[in-house]
C-alpha atoms as a PDB file:
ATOM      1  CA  UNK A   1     -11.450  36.615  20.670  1.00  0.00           C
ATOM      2  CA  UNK A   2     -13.524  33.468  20.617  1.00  0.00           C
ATOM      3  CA  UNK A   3     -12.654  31.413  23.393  1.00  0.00           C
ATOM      4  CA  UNK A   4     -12.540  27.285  22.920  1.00  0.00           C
ATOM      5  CA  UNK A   5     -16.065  26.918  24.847  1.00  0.00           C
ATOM      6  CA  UNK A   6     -17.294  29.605  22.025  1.00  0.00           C
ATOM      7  CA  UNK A   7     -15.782  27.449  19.262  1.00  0.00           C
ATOM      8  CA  UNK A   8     -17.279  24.137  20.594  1.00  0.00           C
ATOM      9  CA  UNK A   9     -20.615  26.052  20.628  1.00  0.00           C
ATOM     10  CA  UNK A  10     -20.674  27.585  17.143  1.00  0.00           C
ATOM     11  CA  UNK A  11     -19.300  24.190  15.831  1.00  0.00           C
ATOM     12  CA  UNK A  12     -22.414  22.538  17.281  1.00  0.00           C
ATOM     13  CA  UNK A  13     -25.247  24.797  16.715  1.00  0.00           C
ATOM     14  CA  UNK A  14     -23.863  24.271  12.770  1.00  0.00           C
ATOM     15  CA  UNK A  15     -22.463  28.246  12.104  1.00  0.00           C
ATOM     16  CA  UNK A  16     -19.023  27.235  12.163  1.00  0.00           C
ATOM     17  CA  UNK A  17     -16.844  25.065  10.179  1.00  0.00           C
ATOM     18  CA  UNK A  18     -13.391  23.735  10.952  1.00  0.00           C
ATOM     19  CA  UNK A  19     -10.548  23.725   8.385  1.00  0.00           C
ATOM     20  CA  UNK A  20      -7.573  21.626   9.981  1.00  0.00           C
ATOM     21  CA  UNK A  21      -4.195  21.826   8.253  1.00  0.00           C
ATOM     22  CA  UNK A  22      -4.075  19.775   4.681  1.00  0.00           C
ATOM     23  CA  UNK A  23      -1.198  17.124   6.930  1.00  0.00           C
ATOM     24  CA  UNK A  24      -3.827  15.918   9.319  1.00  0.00           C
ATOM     25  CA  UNK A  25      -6.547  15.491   6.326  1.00  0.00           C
ATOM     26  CA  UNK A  26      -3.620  13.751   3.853  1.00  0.00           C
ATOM     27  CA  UNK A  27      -2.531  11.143   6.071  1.00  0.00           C
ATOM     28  CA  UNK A  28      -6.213  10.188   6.938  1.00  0.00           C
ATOM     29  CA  UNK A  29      -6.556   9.852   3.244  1.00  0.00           C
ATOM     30  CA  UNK A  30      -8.734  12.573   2.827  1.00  0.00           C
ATOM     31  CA  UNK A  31      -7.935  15.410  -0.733  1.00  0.00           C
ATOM     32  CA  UNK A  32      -6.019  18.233  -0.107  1.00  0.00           C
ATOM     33  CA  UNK A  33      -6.987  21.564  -0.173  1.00  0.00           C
ATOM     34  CA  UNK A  34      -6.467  22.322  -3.930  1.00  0.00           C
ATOM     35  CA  UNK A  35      -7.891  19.116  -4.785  1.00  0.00           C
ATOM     36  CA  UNK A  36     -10.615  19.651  -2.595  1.00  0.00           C
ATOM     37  CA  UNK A  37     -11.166  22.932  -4.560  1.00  0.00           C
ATOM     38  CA  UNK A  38     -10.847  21.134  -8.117  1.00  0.00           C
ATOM     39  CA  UNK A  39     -13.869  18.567  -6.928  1.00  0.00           C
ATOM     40  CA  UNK A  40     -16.106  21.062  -5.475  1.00  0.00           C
ATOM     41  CA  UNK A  41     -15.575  23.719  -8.880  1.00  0.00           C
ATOM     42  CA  UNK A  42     -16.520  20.515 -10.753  1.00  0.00           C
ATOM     43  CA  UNK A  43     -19.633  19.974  -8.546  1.00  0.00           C
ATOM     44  CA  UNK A  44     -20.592  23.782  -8.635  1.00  0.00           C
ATOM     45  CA  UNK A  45     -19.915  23.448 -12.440  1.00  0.00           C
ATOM     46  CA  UNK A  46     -22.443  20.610 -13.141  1.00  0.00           C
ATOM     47  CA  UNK A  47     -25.077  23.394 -12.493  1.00  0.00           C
ATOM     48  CA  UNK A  48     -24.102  26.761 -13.170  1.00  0.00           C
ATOM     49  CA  UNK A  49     -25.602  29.454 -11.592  1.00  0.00           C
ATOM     50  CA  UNK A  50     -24.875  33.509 -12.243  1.00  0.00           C
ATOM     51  CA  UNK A  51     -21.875  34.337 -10.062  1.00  0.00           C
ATOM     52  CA  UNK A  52     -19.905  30.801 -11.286  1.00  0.00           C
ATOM     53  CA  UNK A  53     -17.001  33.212 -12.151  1.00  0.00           C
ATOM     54  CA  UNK A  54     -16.416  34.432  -8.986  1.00  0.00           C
ATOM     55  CA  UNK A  55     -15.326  30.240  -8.398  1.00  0.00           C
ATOM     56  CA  UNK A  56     -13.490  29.761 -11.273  1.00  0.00           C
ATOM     57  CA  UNK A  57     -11.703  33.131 -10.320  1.00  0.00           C
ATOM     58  CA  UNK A  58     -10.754  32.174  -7.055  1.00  0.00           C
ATOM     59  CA  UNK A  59      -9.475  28.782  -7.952  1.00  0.00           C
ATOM     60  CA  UNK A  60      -6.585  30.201 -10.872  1.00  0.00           C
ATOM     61  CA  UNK A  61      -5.871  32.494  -7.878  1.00  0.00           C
ATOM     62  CA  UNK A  62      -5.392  29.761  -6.046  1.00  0.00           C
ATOM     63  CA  UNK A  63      -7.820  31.012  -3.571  1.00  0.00           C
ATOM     64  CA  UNK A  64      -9.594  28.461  -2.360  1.00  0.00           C
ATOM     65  CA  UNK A  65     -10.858  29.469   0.797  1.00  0.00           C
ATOM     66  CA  UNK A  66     -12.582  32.267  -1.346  1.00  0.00           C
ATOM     67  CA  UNK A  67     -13.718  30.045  -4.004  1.00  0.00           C
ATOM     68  CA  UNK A  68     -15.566  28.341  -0.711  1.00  0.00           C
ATOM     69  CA  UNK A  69     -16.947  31.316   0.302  1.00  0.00           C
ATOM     70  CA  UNK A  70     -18.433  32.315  -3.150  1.00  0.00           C
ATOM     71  CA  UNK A  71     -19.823  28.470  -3.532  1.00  0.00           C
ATOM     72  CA  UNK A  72     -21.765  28.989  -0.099  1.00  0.00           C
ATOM     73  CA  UNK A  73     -23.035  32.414  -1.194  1.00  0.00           C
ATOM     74  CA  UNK A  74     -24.105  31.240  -4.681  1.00  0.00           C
ATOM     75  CA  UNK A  75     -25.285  27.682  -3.621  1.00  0.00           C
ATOM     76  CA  UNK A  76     -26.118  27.761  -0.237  1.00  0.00           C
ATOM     77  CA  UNK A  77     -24.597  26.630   3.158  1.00  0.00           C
ATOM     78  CA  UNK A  78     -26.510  23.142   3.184  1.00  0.00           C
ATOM     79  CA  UNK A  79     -25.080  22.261  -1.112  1.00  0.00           C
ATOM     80  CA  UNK A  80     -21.322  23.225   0.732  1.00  0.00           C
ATOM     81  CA  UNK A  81     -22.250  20.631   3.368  1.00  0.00           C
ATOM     82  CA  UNK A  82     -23.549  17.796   1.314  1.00  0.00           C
ATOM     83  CA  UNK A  83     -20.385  18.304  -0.968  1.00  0.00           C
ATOM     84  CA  UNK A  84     -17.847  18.332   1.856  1.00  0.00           C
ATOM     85  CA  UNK A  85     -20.072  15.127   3.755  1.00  0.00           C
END
Protein backbone atom coordinates (compact mmCIF):
# COMPACT_ATOMS: atom_id res chain seq x y z
CA UNK A 1 0.00 0.00 0.00
CA UNK A 2 1.26 3.37 -1.13
CA UNK A 3 2.13 5.33 1.71
CA UNK A 4 1.34 9.42 1.69
CA UNK A 5 5.24 10.21 1.01
CA UNK A 6 4.68 7.66 -2.13
CA UNK A 7 1.56 9.60 -3.19
CA UNK A 8 3.23 13.08 -2.87
CA UNK A 9 6.01 11.57 -5.06
CA UNK A 10 4.02 10.02 -7.91
CA UNK A 11 1.80 13.22 -7.84
CA UNK A 12 4.95 15.24 -8.55
CA UNK A 13 7.00 13.32 -10.92
CA UNK A 14 3.40 13.64 -13.08
CA UNK A 15 2.29 9.53 -12.99
CA UNK A 16 -0.42 10.12 -10.72
CA UNK A 17 -3.56 12.00 -10.76
CA UNK A 18 -5.87 12.92 -7.91
CA UNK A 19 -9.68 12.57 -8.13
CA UNK A 20 -11.17 14.32 -4.89
CA UNK A 21 -14.85 13.71 -4.13
CA UNK A 22 -17.39 15.70 -6.70
CA UNK A 23 -18.45 18.01 -2.98
CA UNK A 24 -15.04 19.54 -2.68
CA UNK A 25 -14.86 20.26 -6.68
CA UNK A 26 -18.85 21.62 -6.66
CA UNK A 27 -18.55 24.10 -4.08
CA UNK A 28 -15.25 25.49 -5.64
CA UNK A 29 -17.34 25.83 -8.71
CA UNK A 30 -15.66 23.38 -10.57
CA UNK A 31 -18.24 20.44 -13.03
CA UNK A 32 -19.05 17.41 -11.54
CA UNK A 33 -18.02 14.22 -12.41
CA UNK A 34 -20.71 13.37 -15.06
CA UNK A 35 -20.46 16.71 -16.40
CA UNK A 36 -16.93 16.52 -16.44
CA UNK A 37 -17.42 13.31 -18.53
CA UNK A 38 -20.08 15.02 -20.97
CA UNK A 39 -17.25 17.94 -21.77
CA UNK A 40 -14.37 15.74 -22.20
CA UNK A 41 -16.66 13.01 -24.70
CA UNK A 42 -17.42 16.28 -26.53
CA UNK A 43 -13.68 17.21 -26.73
CA UNK A 44 -12.62 13.54 -27.65
CA UNK A 45 -15.57 13.75 -30.16
CA UNK A 46 -14.34 16.86 -32.10
CA UNK A 47 -11.63 14.41 -33.43
CA UNK A 48 -12.48 10.95 -33.57
CA UNK A 49 -10.07 8.47 -33.46
CA UNK A 50 -10.64 4.35 -33.78
CA UNK A 51 -11.50 3.19 -30.26
CA UNK A 52 -14.14 6.46 -29.75
CA UNK A 53 -16.69 3.72 -28.76
CA UNK A 54 -15.03 2.47 -26.02
CA UNK A 55 -15.91 6.51 -24.60
CA UNK A 56 -19.18 6.74 -25.66
CA UNK A 57 -19.63 3.19 -24.02
CA UNK A 58 -18.40 4.06 -20.83
CA UNK A 59 -20.28 7.27 -20.50
CA UNK A 60 -24.21 5.49 -21.06
CA UNK A 61 -22.65 3.16 -18.43
CA UNK A 62 -22.14 5.83 -16.53
CA UNK A 63 -18.59 4.90 -16.21
CA UNK A 64 -16.71 7.66 -16.20
CA UNK A 65 -13.65 6.84 -14.61
CA UNK A 66 -13.39 4.24 -17.54
CA UNK A 67 -14.40 6.55 -20.17
CA UNK A 68 -11.08 8.49 -18.65
CA UNK A 69 -9.08 5.71 -18.92
CA UNK A 70 -10.01 4.86 -22.60
CA UNK A 71 -9.55 8.84 -23.51
CA UNK A 72 -5.84 8.59 -22.09
CA UNK A 73 -5.22 5.33 -23.96
CA UNK A 74 -6.70 6.58 -27.27
CA UNK A 75 -5.47 10.27 -26.94
CA UNK A 76 -2.69 10.32 -24.84
CA UNK A 77 -1.84 11.30 -21.17
CA UNK A 78 -0.69 14.98 -22.12
CA UNK A 79 -4.58 15.65 -24.50
CA UNK A 80 -6.23 14.27 -20.78
CA UNK A 81 -4.11 16.98 -19.14
CA UNK A 82 -4.67 19.93 -21.36
CA UNK A 83 -8.50 19.03 -21.19
CA UNK A 84 -8.68 18.73 -17.41
CA UNK A 85 -6.08 22.19 -17.11
Amino acid sequence: MATVSDLIRYVSQGTTIIWVGAGASVSAGLPDHRALAIKYLAHCSAHRKPGFSNLERAYRNQNYPELFLHGENIYGRDDLIAFLR
